[in-house]
N, C-alpha and C. Protein backbone atom coordinates (compact mmCIF):
# COMPACT_ATOMS: atom_id res chain seq x y z
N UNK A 1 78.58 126.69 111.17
CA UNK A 1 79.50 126.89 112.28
C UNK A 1 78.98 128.04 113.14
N UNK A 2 79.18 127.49 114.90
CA UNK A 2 78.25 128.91 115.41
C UNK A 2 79.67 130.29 115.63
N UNK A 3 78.75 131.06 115.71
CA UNK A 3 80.15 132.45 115.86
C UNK A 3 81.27 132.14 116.97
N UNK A 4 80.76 131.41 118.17
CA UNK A 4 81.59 131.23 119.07
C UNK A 4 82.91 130.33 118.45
N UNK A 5 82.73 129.26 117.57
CA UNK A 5 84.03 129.03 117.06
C UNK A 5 84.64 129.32 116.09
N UNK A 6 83.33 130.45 115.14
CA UNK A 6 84.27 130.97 114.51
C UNK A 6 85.76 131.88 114.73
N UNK A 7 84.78 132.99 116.09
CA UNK A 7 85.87 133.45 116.90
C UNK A 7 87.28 133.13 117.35
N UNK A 8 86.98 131.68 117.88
CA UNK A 8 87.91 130.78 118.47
C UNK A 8 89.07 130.66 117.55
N UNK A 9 88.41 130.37 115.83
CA UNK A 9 89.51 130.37 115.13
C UNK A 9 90.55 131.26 114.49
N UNK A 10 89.36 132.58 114.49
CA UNK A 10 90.32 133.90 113.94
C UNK A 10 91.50 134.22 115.31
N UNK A 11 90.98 134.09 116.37
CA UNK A 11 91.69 134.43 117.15
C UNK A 11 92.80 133.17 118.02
N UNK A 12 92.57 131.96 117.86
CA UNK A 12 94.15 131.17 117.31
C UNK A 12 94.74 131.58 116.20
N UNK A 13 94.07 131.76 115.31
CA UNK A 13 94.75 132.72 113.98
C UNK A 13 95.81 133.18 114.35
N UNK A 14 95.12 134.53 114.75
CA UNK A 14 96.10 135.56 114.84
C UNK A 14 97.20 135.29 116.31
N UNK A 15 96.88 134.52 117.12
CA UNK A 15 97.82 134.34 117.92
C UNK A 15 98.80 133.44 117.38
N UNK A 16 98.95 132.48 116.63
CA UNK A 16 99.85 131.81 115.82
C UNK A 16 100.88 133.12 115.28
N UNK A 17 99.68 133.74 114.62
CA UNK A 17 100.22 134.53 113.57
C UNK A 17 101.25 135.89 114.50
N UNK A 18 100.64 136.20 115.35
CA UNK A 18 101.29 137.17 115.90
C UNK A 18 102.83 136.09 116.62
N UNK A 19 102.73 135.10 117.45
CA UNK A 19 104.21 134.54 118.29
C UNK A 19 104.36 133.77 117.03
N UNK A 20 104.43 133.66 115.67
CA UNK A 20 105.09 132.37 115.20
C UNK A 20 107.04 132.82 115.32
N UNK A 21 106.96 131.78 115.60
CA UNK A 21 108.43 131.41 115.70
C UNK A 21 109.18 130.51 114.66
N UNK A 22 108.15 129.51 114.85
CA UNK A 22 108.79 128.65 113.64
C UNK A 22 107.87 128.32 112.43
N UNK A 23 107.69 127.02 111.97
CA UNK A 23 107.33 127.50 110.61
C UNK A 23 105.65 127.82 110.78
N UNK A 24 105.45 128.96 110.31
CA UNK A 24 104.19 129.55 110.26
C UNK A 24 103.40 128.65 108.68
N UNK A 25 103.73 128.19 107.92
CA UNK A 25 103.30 127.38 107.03
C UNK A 25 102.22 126.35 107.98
N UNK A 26 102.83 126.03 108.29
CA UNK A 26 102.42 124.77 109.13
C UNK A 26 101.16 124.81 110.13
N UNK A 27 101.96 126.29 110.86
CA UNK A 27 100.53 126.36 111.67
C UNK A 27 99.26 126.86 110.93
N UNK A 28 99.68 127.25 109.95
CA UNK A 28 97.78 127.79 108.96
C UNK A 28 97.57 126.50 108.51
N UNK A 29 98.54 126.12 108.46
CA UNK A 29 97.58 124.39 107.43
C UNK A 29 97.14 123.69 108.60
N UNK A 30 97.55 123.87 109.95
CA UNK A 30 96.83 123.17 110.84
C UNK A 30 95.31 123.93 111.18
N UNK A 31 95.61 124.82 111.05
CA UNK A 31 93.80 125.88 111.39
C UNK A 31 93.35 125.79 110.44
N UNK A 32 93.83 125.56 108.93
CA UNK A 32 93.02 125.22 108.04
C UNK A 32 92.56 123.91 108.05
N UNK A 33 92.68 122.85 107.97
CA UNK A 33 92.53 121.72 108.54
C UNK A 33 91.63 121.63 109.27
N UNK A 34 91.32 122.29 110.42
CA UNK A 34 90.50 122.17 111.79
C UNK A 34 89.56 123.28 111.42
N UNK A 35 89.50 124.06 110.45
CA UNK A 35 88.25 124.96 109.99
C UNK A 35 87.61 124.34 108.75
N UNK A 36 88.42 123.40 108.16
CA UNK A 36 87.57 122.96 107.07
C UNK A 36 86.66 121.55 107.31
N UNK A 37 87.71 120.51 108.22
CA UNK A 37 86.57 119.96 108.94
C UNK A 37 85.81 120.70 109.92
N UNK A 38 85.39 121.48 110.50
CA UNK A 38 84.46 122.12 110.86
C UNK A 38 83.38 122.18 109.87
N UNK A 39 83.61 123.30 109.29
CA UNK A 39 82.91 123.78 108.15
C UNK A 39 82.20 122.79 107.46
N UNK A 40 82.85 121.72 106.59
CA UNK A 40 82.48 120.73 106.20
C UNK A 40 81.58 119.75 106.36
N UNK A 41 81.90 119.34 108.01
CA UNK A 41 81.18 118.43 108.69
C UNK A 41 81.55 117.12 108.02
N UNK A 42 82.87 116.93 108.05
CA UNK A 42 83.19 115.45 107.40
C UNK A 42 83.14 114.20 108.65
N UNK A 43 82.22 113.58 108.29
CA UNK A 43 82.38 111.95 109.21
C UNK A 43 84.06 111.35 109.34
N UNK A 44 84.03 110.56 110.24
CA UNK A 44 85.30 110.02 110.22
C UNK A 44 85.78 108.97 109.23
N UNK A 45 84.69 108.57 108.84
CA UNK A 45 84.72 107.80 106.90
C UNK A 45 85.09 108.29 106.57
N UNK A 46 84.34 109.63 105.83
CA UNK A 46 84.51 110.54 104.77
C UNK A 46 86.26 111.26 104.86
N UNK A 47 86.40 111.34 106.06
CA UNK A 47 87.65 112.04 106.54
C UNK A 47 88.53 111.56 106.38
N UNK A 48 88.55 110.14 106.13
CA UNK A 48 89.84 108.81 106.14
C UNK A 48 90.07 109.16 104.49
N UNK A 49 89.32 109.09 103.38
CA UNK A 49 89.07 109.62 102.00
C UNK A 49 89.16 110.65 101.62
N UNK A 50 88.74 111.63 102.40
CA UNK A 50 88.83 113.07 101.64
C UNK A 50 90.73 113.48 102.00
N UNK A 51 90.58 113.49 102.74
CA UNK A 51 92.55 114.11 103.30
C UNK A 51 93.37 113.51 102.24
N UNK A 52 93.44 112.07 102.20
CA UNK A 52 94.42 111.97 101.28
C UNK A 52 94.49 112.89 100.08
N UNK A 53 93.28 112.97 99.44
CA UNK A 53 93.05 113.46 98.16
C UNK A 53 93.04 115.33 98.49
N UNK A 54 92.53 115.46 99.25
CA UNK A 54 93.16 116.73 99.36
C UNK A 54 93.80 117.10 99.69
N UNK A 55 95.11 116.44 100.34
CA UNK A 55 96.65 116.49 100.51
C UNK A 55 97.48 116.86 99.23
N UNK A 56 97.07 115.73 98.30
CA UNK A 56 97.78 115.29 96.92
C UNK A 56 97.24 116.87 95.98
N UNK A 57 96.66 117.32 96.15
CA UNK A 57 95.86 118.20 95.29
C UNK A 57 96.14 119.68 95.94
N UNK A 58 96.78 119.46 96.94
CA UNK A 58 97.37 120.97 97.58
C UNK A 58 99.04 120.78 96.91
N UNK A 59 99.36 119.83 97.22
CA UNK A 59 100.87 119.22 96.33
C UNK A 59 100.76 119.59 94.96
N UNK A 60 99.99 119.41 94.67
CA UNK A 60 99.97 119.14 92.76
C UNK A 60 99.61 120.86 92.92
N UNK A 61 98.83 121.85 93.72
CA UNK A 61 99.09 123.09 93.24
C UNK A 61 100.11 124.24 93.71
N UNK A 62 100.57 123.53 94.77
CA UNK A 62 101.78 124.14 95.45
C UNK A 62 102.63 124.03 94.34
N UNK A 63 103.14 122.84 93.47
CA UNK A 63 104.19 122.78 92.18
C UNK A 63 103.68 124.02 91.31
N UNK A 64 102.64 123.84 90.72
CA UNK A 64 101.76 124.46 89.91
C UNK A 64 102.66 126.09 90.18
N UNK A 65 101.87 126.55 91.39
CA UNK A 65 102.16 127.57 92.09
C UNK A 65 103.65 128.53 91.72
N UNK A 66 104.73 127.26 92.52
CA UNK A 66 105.95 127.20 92.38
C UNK A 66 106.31 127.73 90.89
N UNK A 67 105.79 127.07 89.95
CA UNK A 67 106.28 127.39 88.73
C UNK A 67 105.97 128.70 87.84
N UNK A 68 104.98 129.08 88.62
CA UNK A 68 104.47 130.33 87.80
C UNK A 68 105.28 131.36 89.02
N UNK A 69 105.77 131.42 89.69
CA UNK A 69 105.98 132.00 90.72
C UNK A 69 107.45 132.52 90.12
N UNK A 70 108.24 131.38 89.42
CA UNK A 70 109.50 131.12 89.24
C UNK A 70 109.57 131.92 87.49
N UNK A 71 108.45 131.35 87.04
CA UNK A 71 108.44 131.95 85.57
C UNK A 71 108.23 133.41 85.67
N UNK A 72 107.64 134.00 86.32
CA UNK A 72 107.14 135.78 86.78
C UNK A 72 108.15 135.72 87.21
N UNK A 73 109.01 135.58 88.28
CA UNK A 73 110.27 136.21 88.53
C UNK A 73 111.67 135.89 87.72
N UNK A 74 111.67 135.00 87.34
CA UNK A 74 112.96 135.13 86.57
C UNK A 74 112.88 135.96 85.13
N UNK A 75 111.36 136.47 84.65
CA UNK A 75 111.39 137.15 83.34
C UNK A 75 110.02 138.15 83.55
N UNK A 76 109.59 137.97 84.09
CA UNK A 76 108.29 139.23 83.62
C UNK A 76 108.88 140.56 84.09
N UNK A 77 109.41 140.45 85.09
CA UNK A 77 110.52 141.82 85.15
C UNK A 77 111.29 142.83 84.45
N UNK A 78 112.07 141.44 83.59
CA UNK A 78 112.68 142.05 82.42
C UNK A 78 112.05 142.40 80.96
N UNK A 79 110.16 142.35 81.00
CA UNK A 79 109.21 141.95 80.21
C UNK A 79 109.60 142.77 79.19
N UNK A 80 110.03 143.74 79.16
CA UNK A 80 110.22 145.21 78.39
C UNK A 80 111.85 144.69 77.23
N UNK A 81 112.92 143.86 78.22
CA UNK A 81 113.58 143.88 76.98
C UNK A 81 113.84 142.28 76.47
N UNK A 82 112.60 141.32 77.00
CA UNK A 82 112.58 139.87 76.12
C UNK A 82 112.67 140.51 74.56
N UNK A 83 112.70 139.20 73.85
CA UNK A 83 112.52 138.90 72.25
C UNK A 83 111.15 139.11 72.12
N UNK A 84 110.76 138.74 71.20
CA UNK A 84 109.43 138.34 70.58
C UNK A 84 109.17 137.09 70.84
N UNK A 85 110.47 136.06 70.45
CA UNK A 85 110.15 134.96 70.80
C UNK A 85 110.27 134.50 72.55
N UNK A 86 110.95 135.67 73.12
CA UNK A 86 111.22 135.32 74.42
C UNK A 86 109.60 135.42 75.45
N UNK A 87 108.92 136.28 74.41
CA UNK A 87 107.75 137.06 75.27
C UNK A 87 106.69 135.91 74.82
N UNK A 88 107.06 135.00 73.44
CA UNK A 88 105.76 134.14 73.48
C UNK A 88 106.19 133.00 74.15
N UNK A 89 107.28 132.88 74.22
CA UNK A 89 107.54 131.30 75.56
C UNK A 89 107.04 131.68 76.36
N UNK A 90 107.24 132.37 77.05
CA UNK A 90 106.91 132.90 78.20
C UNK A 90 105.44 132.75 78.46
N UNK A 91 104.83 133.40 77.73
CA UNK A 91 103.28 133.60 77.35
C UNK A 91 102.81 132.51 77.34
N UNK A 92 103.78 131.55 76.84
CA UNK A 92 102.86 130.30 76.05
C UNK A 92 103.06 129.47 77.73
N UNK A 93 104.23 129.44 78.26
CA UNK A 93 103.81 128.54 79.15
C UNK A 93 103.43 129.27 80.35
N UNK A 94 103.26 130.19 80.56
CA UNK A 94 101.91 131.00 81.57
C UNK A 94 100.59 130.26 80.91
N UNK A 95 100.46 130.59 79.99
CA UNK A 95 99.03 129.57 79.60
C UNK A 95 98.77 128.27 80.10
N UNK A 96 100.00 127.56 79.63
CA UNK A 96 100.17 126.05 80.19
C UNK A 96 99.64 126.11 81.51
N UNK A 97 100.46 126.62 83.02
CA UNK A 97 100.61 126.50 84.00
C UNK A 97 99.18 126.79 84.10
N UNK A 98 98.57 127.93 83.64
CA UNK A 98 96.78 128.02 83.68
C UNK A 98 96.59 127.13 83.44
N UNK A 99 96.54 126.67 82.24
CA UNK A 99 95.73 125.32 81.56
C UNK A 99 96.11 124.34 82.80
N UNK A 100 96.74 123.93 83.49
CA UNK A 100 97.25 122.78 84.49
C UNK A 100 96.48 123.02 85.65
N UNK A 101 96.43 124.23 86.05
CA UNK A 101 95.85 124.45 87.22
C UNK A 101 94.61 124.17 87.24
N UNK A 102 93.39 124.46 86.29
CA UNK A 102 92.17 124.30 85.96
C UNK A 102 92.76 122.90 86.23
N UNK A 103 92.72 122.08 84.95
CA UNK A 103 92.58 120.79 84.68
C UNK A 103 92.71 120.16 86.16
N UNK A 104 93.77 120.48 87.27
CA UNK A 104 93.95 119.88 88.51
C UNK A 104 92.89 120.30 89.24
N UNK A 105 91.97 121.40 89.00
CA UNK A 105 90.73 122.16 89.48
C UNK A 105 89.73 120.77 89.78
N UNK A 106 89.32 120.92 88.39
CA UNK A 106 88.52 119.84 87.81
C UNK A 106 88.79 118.45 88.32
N UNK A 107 89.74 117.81 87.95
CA UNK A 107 90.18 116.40 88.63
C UNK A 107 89.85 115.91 90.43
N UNK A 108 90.59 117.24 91.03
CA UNK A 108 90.21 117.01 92.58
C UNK A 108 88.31 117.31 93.01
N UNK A 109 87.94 118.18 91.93
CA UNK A 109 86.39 118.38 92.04
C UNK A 109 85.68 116.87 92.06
N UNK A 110 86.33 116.41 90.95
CA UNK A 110 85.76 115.01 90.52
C UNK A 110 86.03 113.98 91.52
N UNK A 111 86.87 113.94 92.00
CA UNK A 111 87.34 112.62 92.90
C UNK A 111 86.73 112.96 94.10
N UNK A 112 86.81 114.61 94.33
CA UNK A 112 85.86 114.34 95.87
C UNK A 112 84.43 113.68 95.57
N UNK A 113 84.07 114.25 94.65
CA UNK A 113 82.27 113.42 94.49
C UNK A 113 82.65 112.32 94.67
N UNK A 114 83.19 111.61 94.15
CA UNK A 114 83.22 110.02 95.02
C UNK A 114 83.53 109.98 96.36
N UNK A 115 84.18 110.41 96.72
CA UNK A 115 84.09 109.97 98.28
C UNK A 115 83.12 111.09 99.25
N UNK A 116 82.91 112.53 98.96
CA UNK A 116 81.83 112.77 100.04
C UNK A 116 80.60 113.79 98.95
N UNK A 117 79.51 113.78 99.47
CA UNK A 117 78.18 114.08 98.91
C UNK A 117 78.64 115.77 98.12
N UNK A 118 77.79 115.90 97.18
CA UNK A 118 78.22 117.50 96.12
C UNK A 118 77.69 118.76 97.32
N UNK A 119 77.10 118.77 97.73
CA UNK A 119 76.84 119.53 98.70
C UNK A 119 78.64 119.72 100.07
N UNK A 120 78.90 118.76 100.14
CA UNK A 120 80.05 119.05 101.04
C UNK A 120 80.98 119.30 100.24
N UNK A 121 81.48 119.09 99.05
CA UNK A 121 82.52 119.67 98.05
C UNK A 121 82.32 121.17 98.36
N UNK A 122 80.62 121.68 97.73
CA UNK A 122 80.57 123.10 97.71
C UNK A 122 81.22 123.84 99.25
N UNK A 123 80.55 122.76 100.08
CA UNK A 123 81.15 123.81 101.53
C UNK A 123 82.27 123.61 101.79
N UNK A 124 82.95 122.92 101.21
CA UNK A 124 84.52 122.67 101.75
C UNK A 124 85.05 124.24 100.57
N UNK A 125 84.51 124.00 99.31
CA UNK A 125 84.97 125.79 98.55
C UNK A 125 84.33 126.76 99.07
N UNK A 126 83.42 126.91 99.79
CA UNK A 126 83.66 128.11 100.59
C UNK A 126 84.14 128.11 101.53
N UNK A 127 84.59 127.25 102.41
CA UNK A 127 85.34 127.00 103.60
C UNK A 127 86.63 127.61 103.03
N UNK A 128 87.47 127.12 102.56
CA UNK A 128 88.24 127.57 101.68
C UNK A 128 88.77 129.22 101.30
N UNK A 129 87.41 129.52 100.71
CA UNK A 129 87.11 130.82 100.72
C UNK A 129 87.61 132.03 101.78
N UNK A 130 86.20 131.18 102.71
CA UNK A 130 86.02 131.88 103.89
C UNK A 130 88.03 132.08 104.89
N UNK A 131 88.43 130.81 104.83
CA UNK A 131 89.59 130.95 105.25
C UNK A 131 90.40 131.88 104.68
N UNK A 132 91.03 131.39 103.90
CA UNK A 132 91.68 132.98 102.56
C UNK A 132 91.01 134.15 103.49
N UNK A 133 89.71 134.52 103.30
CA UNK A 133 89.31 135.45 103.44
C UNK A 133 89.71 136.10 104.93
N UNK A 134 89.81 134.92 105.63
CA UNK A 134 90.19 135.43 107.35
C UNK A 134 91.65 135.60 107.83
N UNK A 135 92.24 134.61 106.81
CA UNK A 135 93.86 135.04 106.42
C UNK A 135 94.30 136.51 106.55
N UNK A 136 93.88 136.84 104.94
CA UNK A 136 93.84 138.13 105.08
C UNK A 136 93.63 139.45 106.00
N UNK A 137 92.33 138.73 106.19
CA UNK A 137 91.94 139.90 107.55
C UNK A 137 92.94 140.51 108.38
N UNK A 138 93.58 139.06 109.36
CA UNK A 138 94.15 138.81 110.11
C UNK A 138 95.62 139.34 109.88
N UNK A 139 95.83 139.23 108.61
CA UNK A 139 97.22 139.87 108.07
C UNK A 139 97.30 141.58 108.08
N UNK A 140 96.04 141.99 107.57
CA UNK A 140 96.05 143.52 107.44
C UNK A 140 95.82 144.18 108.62
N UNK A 141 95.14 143.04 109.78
CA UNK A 141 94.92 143.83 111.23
C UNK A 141 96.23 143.56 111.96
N UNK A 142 97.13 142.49 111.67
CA UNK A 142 98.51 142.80 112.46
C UNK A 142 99.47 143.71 111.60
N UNK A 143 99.67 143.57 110.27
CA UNK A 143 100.33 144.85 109.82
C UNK A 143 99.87 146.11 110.07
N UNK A 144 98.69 146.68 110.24
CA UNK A 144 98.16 147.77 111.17
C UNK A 144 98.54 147.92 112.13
N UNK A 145 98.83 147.32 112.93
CA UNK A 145 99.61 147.66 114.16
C UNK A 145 100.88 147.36 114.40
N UNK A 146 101.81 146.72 113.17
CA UNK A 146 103.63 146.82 113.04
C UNK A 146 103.62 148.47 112.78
């Protein structure tokens, strides 16, 4: 990707990010979207195949997500006065939700190789990456100036 659109995108970024009004969810999954086909370089084949499956596989870790999100807040708080047995449920299915997340790791790894070449998997995970990474940015340079 040349710098000129990388630019283009940090800075829709942050203009989303700075006027959102409404759901700001939405607008990163749309710049994510439009930076990962970038990045990627997915054909319009490949593109008809890859989305679904990486739709379903943002779903399956958004739940994922959800649940560990829900398990840390309704008890790791109170971590100090669980049971013994309260602290290995707990424990045990924090593991689980790990163990799930990998395994869904793995599965969506696998299904993209069928539909686009191992080389574009890798750049779609650093695309990925790289996004997160500009997220952030973009977050710590407008809270710098709230």
């Amino acid at each position: 990707m040349n710098k000129k659109a990388l630019v283009l995108y940090i800075l829709l970024f942050g203009t989303f990010l700075a006027h959102a009004q409404g759901p700001v969810r939405d607008r990163i999954k749309t710049l994510k979207v439009a930076f990962i086909t970038e990045q990627v370089g997915l054909t319009s084949k490949e593109a008809q195949e890859f989305w679904p499956i990486y739709n379903d596989h943002e779903e399956i870790m958004e739940d994922i997500r959800r649940k560990e999100r829900a398990e840390l807040r309704n008890n790791i708080a109170h971590a100090q006065e669980l049971s013994t047995n309260e602290s290995e449920k707990l424990l045990d299915n924090l593991i689980a939700l790990q163990f799930n997340k990998q395994k869904a790791e793995q599965e969506f790894l696998s299904k993209l190789r069928t539909v686009i070449p191992a080389k574009k998997v890798l750049l779609l995970v650093k695309a990925e990456e790289d996004f997160k990474r500009q997220m952030i940015q973009q977050f710590r340079k407008r809270r710098g100036r709230d």
